[in-house]
C-alpha atoms as a PDB file:
ATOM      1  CA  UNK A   1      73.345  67.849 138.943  1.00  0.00           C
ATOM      2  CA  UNK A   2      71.312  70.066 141.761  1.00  0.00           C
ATOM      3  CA  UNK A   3      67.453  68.298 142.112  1.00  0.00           C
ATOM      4  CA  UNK A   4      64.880  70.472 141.846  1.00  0.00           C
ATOM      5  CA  UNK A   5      63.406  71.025 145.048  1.00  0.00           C
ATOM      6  CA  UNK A   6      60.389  71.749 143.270  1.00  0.00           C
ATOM      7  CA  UNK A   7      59.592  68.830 141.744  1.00  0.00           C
ATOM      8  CA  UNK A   8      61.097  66.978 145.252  1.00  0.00           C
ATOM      9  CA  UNK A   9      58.568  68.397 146.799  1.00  0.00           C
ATOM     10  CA  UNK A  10      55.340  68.714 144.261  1.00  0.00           C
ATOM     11  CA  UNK A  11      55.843  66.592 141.966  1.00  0.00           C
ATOM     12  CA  UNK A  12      55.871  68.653 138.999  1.00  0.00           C
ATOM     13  CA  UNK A  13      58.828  70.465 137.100  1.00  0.00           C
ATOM     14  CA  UNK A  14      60.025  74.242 137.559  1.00  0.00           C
ATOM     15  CA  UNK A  15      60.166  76.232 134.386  1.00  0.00           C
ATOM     16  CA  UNK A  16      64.333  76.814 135.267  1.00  0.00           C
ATOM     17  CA  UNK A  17      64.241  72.701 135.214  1.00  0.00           C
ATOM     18  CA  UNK A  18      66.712  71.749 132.097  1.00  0.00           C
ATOM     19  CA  UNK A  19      68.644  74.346 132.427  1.00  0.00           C
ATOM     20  CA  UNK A  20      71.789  72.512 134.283  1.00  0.00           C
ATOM     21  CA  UNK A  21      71.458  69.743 131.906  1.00  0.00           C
ATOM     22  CA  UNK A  22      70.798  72.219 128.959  1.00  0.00           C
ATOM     23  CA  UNK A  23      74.103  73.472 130.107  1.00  0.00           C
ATOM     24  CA  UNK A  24      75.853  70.288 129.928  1.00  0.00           C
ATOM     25  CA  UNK A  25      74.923  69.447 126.447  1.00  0.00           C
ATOM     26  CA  UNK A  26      76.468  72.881 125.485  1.00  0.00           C
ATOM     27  CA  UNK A  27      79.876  71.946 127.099  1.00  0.00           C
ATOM     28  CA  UNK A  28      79.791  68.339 125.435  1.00  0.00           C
ATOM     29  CA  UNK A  29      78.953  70.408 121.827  1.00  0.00           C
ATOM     30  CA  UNK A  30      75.389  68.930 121.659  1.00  0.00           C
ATOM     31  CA  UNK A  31      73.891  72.188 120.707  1.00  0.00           C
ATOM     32  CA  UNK A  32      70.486  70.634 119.622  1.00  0.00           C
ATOM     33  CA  UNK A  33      70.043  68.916 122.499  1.00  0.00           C
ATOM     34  CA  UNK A  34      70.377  71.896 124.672  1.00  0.00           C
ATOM     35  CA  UNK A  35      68.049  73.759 122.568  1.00  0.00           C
ATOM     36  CA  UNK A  36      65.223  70.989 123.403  1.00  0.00           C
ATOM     37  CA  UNK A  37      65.947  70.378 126.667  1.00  0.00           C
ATOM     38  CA  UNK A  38      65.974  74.329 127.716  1.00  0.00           C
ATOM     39  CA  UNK A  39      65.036  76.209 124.865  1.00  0.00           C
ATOM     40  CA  UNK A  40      65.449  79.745 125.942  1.00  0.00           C
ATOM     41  CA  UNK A  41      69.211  79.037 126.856  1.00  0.00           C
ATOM     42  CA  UNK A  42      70.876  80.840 123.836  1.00  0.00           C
ATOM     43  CA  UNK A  43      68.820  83.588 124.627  1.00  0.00           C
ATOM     44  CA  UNK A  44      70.152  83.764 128.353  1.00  0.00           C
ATOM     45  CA  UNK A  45      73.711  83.084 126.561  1.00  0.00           C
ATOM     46  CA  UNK A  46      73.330  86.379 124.829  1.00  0.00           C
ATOM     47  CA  UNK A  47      71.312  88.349 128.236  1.00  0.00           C
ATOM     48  CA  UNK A  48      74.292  87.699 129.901  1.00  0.00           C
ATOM     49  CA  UNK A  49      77.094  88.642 127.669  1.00  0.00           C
ATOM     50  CA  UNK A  50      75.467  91.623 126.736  1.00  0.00           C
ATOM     51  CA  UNK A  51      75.101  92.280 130.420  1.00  0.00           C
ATOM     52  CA  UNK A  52      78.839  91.854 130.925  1.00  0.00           C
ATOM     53  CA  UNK A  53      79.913  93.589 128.079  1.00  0.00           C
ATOM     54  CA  UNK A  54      77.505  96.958 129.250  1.00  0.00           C
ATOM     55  CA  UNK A  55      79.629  97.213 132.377  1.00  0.00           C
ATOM     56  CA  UNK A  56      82.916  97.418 130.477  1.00  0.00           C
ATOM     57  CA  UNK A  57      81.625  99.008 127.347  1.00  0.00           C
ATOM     58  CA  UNK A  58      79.555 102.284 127.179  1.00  0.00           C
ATOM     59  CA  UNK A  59      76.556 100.733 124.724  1.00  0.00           C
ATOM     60  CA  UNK A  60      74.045 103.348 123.480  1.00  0.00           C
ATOM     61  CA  UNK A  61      70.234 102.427 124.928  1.00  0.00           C
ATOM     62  CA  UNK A  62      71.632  99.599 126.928  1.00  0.00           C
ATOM     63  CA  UNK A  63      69.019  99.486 129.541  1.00  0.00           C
ATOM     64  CA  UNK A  64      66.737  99.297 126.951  1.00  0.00           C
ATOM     65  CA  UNK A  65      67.857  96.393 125.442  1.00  0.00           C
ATOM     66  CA  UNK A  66      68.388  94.443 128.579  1.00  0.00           C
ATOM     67  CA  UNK A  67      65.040  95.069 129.329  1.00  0.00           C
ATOM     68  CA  UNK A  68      63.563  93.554 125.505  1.00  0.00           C
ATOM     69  CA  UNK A  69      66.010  90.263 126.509  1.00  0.00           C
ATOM     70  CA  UNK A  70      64.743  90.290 129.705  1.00  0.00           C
ATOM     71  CA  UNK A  71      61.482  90.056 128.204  1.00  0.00           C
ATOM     72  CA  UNK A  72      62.324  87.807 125.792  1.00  0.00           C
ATOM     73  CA  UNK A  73      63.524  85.189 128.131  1.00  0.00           C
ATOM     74  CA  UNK A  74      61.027  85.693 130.291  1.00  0.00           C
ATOM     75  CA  UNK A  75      58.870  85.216 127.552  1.00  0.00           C
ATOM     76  CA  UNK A  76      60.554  81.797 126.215  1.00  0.00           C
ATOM     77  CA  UNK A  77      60.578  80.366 129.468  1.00  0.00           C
ATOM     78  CA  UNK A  78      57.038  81.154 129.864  1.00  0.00           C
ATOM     79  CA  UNK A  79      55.684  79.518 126.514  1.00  0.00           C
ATOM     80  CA  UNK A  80      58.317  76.183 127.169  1.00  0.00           C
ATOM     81  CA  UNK A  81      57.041  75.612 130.776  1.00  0.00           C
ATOM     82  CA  UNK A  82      53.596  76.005 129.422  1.00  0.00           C
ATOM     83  CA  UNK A  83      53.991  74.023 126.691  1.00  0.00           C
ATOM     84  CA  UNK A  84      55.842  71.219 128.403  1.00  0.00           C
ATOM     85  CA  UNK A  85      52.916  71.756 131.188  1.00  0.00           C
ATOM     86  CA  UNK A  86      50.232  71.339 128.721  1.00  0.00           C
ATOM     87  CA  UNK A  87      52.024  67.909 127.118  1.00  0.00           C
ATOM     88  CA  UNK A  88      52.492  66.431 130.552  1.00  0.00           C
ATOM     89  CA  UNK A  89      48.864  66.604 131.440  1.00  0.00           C
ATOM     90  CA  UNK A  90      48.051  64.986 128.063  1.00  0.00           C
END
């Protein structure tokens, strides 16, 4: 696994930390684990497939809905890292 230079270098976790590991636990079928240790990875899963499958496929109000799962990742990752953030301190 790639460190995080982030937390190398301050001490403290990036919200994209988990995700390599998140990914491992999907190869090895552990899809629990992955969900706790990154939750907005299914999410991304889906961001990027429907990505892929825009460029071959001509999907009606694409754009649109790669902007909602943009925002809907972003918007996962945001409350996790917060969360995790907030349970750190305390």
């Amino acid at each position: 696994m790639l460190p995080c230079m982030n937390k190398q270098i301050f001490g403290i976790e990036c919200p994209g930390c988990g995700f390599q590991r998140s990914v491992s636990f999907l190869l090895d079928g552990n899809f629990i684990d992955a969900l706790k240790i990154y939750p907005a990875i299914y999410t991304l899963i889906f961001l990027v497939g429907f990505i892929g499958a825009s460029l071959v496929f001509n999907i009606k109000n694409s754009f649109k809905i790669k902007i909602y799962l943009l925002y809907l990742n972003a918007g996962i990752i945001i409350i996790s890292y917060s969360y995790k953030m907030i349970h750190l301190i305390h």
